[in-house]
C-alpha atoms as a PDB file:
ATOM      1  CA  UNK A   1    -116.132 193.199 -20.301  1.00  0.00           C
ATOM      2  CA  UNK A   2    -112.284 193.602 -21.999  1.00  0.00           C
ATOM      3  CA  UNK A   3    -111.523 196.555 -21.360  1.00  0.00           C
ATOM      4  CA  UNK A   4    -111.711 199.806 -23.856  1.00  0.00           C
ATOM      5  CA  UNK A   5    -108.083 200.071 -24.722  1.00  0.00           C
ATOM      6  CA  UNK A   6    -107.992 196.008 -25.961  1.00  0.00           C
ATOM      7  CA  UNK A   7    -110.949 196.588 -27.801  1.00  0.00           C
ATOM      8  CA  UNK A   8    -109.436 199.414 -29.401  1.00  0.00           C
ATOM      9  CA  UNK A   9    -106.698 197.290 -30.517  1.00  0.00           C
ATOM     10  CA  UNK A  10    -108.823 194.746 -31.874  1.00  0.00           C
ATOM     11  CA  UNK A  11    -110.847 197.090 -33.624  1.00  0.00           C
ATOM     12  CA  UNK A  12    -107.453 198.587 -35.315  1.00  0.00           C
ATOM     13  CA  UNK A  13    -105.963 195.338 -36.428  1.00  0.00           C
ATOM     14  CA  UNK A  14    -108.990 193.872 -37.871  1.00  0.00           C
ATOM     15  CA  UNK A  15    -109.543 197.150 -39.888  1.00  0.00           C
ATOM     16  CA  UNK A  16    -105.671 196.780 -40.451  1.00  0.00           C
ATOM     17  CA  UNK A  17    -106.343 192.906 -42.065  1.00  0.00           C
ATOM     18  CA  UNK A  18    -109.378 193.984 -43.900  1.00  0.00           C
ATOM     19  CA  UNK A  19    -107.213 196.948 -45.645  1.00  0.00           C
ATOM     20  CA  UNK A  20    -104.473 194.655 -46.444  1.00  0.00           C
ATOM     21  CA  UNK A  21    -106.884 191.904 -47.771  1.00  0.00           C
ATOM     22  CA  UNK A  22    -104.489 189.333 -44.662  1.00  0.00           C
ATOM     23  CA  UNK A  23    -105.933 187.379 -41.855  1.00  0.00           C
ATOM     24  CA  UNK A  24    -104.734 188.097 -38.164  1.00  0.00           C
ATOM     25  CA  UNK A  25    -105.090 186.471 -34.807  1.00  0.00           C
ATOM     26  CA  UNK A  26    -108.787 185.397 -33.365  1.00  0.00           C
ATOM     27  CA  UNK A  27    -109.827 187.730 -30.720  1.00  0.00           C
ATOM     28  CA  UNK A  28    -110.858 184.656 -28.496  1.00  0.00           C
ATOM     29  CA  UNK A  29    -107.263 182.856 -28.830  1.00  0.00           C
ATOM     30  CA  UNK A  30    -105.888 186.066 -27.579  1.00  0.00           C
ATOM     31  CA  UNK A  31    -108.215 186.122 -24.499  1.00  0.00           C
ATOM     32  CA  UNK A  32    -110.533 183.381 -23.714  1.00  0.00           C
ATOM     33  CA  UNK A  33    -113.008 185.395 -22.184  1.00  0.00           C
ATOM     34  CA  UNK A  34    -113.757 187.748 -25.495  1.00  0.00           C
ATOM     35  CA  UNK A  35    -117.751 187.467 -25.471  1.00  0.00           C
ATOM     36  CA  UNK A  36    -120.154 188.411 -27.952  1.00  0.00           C
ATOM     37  CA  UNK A  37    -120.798 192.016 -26.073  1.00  0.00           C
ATOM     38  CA  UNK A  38    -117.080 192.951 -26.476  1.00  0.00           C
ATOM     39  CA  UNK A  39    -117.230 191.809 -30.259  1.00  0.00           C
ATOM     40  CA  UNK A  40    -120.306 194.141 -30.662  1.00  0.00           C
ATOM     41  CA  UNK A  41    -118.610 196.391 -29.345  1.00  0.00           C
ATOM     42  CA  UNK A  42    -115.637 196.426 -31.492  1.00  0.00           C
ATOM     43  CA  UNK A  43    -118.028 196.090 -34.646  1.00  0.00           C
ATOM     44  CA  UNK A  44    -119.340 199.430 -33.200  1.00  0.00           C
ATOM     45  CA  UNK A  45    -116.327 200.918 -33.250  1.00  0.00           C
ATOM     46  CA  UNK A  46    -115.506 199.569 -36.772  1.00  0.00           C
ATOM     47  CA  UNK A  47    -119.584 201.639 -37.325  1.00  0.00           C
ATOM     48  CA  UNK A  48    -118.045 204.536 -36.028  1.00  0.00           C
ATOM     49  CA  UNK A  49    -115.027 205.078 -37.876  1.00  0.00           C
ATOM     50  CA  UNK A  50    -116.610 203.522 -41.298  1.00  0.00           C
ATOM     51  CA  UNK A  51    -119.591 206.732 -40.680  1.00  0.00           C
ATOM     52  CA  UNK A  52    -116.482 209.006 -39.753  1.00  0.00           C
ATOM     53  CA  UNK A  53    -114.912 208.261 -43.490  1.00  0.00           C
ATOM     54  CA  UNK A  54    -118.162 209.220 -45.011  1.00  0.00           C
ATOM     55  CA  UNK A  55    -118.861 206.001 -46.202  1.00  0.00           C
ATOM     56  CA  UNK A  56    -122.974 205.458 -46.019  1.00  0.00           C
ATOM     57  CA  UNK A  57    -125.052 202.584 -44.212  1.00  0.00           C
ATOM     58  CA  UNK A  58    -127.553 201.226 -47.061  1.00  0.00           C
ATOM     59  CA  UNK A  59    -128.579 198.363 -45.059  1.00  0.00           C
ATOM     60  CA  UNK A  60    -127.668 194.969 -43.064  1.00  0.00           C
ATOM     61  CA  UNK A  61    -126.539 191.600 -43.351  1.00  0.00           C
ATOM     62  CA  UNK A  62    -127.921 188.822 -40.964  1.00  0.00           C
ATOM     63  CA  UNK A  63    -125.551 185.489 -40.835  1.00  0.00           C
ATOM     64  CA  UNK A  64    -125.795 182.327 -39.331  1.00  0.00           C
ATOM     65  CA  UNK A  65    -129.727 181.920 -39.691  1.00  0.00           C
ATOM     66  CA  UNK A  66    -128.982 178.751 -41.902  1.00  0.00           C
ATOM     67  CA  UNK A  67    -129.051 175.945 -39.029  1.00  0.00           C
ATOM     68  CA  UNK A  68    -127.776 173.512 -41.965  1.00  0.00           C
ATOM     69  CA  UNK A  69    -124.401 174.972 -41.444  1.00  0.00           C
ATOM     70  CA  UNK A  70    -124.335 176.124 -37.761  1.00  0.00           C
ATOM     71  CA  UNK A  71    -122.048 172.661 -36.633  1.00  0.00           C
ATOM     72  CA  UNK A  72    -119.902 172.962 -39.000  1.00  0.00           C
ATOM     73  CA  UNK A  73    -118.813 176.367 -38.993  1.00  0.00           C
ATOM     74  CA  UNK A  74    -118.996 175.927 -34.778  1.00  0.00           C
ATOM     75  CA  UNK A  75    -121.610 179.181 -34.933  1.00  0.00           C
ATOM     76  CA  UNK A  76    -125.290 178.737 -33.004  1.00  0.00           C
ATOM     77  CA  UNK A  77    -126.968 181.750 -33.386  1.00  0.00           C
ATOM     78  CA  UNK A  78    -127.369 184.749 -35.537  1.00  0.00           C
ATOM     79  CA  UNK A  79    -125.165 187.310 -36.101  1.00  0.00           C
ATOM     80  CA  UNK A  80    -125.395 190.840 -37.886  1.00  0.00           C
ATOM     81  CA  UNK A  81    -123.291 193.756 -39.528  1.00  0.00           C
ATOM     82  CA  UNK A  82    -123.872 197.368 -41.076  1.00  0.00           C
ATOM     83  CA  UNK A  83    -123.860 196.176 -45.154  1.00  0.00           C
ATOM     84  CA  UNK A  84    -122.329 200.205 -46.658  1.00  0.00           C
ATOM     85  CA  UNK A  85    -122.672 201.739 -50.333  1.00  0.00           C
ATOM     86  CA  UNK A  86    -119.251 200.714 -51.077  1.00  0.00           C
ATOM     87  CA  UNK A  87    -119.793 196.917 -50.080  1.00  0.00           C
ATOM     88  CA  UNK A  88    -123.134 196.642 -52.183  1.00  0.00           C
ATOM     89  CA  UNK A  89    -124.306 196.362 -55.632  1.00  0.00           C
ATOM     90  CA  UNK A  90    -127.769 196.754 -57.031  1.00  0.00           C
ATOM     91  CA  UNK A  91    -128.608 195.422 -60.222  1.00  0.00           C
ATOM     92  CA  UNK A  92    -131.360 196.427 -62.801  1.00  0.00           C
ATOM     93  CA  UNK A  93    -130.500 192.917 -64.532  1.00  0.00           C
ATOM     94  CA  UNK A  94    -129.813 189.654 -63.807  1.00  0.00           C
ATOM     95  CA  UNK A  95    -125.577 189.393 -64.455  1.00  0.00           C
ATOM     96  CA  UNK A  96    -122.693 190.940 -63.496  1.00  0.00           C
ATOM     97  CA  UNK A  97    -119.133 190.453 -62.716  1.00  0.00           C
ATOM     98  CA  UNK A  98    -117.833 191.121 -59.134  1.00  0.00           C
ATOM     99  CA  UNK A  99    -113.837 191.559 -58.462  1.00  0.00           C
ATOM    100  CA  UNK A 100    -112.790 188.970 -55.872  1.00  0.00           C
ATOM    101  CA  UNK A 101    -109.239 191.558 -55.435  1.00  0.00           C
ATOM    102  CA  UNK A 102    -110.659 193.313 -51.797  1.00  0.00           C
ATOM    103  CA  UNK A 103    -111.867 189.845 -49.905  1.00  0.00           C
ATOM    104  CA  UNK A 104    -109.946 187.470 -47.843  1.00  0.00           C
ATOM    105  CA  UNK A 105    -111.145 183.435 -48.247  1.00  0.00           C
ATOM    106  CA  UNK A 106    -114.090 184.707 -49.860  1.00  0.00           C
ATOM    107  CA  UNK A 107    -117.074 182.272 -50.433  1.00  0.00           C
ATOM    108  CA  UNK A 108    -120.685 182.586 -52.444  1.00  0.00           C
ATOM    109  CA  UNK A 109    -123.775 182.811 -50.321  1.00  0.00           C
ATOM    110  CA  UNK A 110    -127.463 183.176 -52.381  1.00  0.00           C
ATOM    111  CA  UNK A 111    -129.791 185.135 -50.206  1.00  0.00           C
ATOM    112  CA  UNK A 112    -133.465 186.505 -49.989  1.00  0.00           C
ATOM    113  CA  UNK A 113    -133.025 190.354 -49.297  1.00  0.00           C
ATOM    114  CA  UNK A 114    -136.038 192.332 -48.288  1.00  0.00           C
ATOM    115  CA  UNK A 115    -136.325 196.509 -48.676  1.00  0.00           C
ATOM    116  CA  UNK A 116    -137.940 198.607 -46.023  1.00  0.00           C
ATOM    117  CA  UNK A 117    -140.126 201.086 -47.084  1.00  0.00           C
ATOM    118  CA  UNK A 118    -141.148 202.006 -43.048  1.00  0.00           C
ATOM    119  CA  UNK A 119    -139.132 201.590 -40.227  1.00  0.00           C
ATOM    120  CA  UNK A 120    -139.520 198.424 -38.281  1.00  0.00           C
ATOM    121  CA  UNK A 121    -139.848 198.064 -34.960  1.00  0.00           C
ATOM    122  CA  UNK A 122    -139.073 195.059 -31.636  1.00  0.00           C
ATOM    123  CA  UNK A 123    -142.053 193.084 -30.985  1.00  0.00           C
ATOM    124  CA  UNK A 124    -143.845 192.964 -34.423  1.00  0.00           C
ATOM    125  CA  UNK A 125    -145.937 190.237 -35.477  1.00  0.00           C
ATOM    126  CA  UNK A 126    -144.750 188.481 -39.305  1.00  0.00           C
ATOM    127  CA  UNK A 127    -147.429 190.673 -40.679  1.00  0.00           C
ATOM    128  CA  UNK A 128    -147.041 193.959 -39.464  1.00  0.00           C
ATOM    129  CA  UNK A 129    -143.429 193.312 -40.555  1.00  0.00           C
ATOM    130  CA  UNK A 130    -144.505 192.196 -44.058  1.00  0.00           C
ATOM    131  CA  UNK A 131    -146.136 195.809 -44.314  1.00  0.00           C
ATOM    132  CA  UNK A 132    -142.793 197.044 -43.539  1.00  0.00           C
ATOM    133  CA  UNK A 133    -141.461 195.853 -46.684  1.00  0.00           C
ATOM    134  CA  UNK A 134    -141.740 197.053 -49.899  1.00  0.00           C
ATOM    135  CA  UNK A 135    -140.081 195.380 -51.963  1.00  0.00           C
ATOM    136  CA  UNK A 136    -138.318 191.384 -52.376  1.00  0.00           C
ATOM    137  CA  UNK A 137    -135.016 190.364 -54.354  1.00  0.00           C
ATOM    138  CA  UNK A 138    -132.820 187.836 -54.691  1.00  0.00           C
ATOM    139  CA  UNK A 139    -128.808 188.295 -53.890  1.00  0.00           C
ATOM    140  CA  UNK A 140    -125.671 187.020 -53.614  1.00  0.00           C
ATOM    141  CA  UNK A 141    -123.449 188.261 -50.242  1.00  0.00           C
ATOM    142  CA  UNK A 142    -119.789 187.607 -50.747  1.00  0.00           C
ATOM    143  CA  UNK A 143    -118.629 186.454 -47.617  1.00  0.00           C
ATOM    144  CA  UNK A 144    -115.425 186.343 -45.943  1.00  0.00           C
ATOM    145  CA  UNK A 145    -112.942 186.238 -42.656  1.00  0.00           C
ATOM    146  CA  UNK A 146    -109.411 187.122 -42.232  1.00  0.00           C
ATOM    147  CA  UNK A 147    -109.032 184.011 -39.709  1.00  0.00           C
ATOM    148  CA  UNK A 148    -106.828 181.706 -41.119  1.00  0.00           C
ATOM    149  CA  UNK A 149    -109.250 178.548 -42.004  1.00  0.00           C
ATOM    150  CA  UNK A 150    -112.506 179.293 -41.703  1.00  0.00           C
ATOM    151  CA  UNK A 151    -111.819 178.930 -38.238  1.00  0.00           C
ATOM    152  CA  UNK A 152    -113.411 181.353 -35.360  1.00  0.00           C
ATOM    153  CA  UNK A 153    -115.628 181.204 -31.984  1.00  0.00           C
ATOM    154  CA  UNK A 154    -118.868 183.176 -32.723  1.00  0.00           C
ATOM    155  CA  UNK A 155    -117.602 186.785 -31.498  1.00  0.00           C
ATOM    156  CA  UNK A 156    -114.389 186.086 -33.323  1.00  0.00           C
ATOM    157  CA  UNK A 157    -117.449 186.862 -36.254  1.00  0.00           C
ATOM    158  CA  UNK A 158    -119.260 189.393 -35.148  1.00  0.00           C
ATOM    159  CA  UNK A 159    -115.465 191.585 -34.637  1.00  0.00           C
ATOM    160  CA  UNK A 160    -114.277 190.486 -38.165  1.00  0.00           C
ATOM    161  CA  UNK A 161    -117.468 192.819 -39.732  1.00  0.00           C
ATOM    162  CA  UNK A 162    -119.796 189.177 -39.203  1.00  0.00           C
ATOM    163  CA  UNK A 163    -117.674 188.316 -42.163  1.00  0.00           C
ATOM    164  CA  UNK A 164    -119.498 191.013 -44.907  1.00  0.00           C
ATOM    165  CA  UNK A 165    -117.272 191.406 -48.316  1.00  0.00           C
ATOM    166  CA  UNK A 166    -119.736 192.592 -50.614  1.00  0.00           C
ATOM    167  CA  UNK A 167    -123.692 192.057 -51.210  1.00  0.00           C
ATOM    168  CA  UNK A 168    -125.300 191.864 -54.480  1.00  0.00           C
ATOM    169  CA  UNK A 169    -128.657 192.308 -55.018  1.00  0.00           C
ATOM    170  CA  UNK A 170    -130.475 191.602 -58.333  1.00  0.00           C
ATOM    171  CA  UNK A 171    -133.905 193.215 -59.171  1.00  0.00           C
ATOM    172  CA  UNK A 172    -136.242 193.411 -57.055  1.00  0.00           C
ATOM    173  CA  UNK A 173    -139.810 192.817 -57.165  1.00  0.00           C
ATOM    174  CA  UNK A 174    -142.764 194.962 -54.976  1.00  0.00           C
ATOM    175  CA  UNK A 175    -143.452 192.865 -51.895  1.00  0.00           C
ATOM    176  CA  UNK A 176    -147.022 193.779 -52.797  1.00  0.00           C
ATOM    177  CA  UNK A 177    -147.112 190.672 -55.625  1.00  0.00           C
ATOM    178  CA  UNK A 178    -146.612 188.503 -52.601  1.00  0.00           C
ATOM    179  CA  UNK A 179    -150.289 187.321 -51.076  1.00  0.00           C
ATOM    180  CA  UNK A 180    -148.472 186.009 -47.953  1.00  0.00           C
ATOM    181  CA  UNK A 181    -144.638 187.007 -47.789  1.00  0.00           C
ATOM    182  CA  UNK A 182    -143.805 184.757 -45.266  1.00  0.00           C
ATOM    183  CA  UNK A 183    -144.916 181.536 -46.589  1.00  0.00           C
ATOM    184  CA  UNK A 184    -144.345 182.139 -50.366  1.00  0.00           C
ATOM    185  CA  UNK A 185    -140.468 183.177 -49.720  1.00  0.00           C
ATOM    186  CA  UNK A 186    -140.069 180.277 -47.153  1.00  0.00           C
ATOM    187  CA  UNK A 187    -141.267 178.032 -49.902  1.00  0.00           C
ATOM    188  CA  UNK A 188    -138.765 178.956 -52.482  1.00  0.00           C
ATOM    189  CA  UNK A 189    -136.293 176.482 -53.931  1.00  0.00           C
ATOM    190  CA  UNK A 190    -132.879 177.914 -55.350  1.00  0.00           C
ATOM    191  CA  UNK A 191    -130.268 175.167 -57.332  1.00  0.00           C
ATOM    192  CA  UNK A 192    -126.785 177.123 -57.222  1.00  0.00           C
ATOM    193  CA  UNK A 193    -124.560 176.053 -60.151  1.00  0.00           C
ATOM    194  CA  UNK A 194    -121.090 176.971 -61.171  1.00  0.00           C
ATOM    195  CA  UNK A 195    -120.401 176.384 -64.782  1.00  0.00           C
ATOM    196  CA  UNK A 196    -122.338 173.279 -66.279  1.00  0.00           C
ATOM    197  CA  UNK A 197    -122.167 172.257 -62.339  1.00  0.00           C
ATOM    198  CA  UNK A 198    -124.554 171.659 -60.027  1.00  0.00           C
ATOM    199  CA  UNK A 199    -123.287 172.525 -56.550  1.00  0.00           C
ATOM    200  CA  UNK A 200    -126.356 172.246 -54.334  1.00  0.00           C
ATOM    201  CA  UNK A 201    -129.904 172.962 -54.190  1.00  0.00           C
ATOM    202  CA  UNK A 202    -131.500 174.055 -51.220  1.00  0.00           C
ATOM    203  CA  UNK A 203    -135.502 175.457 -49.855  1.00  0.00           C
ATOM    204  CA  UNK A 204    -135.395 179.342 -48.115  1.00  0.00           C
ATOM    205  CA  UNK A 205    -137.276 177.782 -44.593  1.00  0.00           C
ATOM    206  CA  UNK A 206    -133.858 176.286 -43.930  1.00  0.00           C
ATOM    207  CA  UNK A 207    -133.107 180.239 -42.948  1.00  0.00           C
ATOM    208  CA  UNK A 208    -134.413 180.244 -39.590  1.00  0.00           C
ATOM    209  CA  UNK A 209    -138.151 178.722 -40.854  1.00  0.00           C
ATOM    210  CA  UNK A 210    -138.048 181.545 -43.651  1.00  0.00           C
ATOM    211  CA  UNK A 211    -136.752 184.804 -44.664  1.00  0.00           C
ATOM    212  CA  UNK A 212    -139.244 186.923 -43.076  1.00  0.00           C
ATOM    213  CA  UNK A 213    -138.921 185.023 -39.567  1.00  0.00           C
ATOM    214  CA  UNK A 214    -135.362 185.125 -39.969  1.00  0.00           C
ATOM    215  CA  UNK A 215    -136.205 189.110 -40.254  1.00  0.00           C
ATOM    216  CA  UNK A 216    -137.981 188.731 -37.718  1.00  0.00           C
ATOM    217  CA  UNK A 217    -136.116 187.660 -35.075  1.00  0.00           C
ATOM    218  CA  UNK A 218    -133.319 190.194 -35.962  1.00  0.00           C
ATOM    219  CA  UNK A 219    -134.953 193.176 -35.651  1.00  0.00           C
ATOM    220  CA  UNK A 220    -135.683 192.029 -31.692  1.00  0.00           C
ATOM    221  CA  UNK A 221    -132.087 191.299 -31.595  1.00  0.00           C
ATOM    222  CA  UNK A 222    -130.795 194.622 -33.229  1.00  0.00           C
ATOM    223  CA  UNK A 223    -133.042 196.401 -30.367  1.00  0.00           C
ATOM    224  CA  UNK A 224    -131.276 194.171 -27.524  1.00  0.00           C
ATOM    225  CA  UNK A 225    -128.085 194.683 -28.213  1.00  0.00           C
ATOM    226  CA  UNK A 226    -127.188 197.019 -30.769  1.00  0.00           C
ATOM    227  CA  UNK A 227    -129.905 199.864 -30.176  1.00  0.00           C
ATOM    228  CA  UNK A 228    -128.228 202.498 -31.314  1.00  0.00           C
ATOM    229  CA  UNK A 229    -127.964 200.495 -34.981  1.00  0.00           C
ATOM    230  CA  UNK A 230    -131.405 202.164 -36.970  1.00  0.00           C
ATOM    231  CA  UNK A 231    -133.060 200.488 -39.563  1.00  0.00           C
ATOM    232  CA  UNK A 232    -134.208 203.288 -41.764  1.00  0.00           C
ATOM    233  CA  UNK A 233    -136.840 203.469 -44.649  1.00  0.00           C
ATOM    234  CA  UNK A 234    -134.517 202.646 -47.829  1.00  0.00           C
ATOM    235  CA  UNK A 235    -132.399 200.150 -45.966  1.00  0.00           C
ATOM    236  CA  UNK A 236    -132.304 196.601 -47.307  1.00  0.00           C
ATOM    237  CA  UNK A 237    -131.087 193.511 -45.399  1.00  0.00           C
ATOM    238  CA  UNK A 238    -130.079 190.194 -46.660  1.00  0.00           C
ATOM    239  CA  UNK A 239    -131.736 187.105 -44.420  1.00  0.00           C
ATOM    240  CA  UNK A 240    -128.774 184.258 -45.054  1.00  0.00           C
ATOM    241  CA  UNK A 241    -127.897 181.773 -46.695  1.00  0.00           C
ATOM    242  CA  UNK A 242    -130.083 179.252 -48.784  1.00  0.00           C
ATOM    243  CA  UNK A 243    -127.148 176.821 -49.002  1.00  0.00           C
ATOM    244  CA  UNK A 244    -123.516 175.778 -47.657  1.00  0.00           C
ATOM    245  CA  UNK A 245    -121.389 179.193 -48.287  1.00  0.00           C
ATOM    246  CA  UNK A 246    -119.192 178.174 -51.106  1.00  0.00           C
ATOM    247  CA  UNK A 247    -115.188 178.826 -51.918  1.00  0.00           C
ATOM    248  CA  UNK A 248    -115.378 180.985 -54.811  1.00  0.00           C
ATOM    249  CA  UNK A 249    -112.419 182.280 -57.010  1.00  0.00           C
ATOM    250  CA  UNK A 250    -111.523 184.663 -59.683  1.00  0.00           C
ATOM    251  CA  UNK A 251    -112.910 183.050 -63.291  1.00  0.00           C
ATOM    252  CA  UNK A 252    -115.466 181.566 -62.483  1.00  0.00           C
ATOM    253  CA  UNK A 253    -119.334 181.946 -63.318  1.00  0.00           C
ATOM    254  CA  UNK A 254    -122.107 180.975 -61.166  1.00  0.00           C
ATOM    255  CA  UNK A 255    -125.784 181.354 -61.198  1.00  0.00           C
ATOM    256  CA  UNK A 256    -128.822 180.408 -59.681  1.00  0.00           C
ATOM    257  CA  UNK A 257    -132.524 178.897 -60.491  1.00  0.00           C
ATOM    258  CA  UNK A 258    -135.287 179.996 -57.729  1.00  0.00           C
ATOM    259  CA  UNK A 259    -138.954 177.834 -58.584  1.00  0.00           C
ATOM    260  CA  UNK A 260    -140.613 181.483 -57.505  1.00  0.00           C
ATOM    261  CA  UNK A 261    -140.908 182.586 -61.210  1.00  0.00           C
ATOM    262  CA  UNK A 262    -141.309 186.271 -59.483  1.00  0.00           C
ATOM    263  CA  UNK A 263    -137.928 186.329 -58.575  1.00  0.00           C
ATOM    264  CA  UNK A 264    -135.377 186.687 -61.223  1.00  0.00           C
ATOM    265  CA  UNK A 265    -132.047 183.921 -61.033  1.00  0.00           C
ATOM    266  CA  UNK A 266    -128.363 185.667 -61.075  1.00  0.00           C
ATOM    267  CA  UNK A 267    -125.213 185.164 -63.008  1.00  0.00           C
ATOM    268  CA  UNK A 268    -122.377 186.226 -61.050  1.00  0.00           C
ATOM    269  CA  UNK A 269    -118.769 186.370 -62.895  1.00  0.00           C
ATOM    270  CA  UNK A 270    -115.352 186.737 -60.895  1.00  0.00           C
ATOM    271  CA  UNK A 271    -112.564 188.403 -61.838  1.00  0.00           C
ATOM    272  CA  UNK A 272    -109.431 189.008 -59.456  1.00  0.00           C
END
């Protein structure tokens, strides 16, 4: 384990970058042996000191569940992060216009994001999760790293807030209009488009064999090894990424098509 002082520092200058909208050194090219356990806990120290501001958890954000893009970005498993009231939007319609100014190397993700209406809890089956859940949207998370590139190790990830900018999440819909949650959200189909372009389409099992498995899976995760991390009634967590996570810049205008006519597409403008 590196010891407390380093991760003090790395906690520090990664708050420093994300204030100053720069990227900084990888953890892991400063010492090799930086492991996923130190980055969590750095990203609890980053907790701490958000919670010590008075800025508010409202839920999470799970990354890496999308095994399309796990070779590419060099990333195997799953990784999580606090998502706070000032890094989320809720929408009661279907556009709005996001400022790029606060994110370094930011890129587009479309997401399924799931509200708690009960605690969940390690162990649960997919159903006594569904019952969890009380209500279903569609999102957009705003991703980004201050590593030069694109470039990181996984727990270079995790310390750099497992790249979070800013979630948005368009209306939702009561989970109870879903028969079977897990197979009718792993079914859906979303086309992402910017402008008259089509930039991909992509199918919601490609997130860890669906939404609510990717759920799943993190909540037994969260209790291994970040415990002390609740998910509370209210809370809302976005599962990952449908498709590739996109550069995205200021001007632009992007929405999405889902084939679940229950879920409502999203225009997304950005301005500097």
């Amino acid at each position: 384990m590196t010891s407390p002082a380093r991760l003090d520092a790395v906690a520090g200058r990664l708050l420093g970058a994300r204030a100053g909208v720069r990227c900084t050194e990888r953890p892991s090219v400063e010492d090799a042996a930086f492991s996923l356990a130190d980055a969590y806990a750095v990203a609890e120290r980053h907790r701490q000191q958000r919670l010590a501001r008075g800025e508010r958890i409202v839920g999470y954000k799970i990354g890496f569940t999308n095994r399309g893009i796990w070779q590419r970005y060099g990333v195997h498993a799953p990784i999580w992060a606090p998502v706070w009231e000032t890094t989320c939007t809720r929408l009661d319609t279907n556009t709005h216009s996001v400022s790029l100014g606060a994110l370094c190397q930011p890129r587009l993700e479309p997401e399924i994001v799931f509200g708690f209406a009960r605690a969940p809890r390690a162990g649960m089956s997919l159903a006594e999760l569904a019952a969890c859940i009380d209500g279903v949207a569609h999102g957009f998370e705003l991703v980004h790293t201050h590593y030069e590139g694109w470039r990181f190790a996984a727990a270079d990830t995790v310390a750099d807030f497992s790249l979070h900018g800013h979630l948005v999440v368009g209306p939702r819909t009561p989970a109870a209009q879903f028969a079977d949650l897990a197979a009718e959200t792993a079914a859906i189909e979303l086309s992402l488009h910017e402008g008259s372009r089509h930039v991909e389409t992509g199918r919601a099992s490609v997130v860890l064999d669906g939404p609510l498995n990717a759920l799943r899976l993190w909540v037994d995760a969260m209790a291994e090894h970040t415990p002390q991390w609740a998910i509370e009634p209210g809370h809302m967590v976005t599962t990952g990424t449908i498709t590739d996570a996109w550069p995205v810049a200021p001007g632009q205008h992007w929405h999405t098509a889902l084939s679940d006519p229950r879920l409502s597409g999203l225009r997304l403008s950005t301005v500097g």
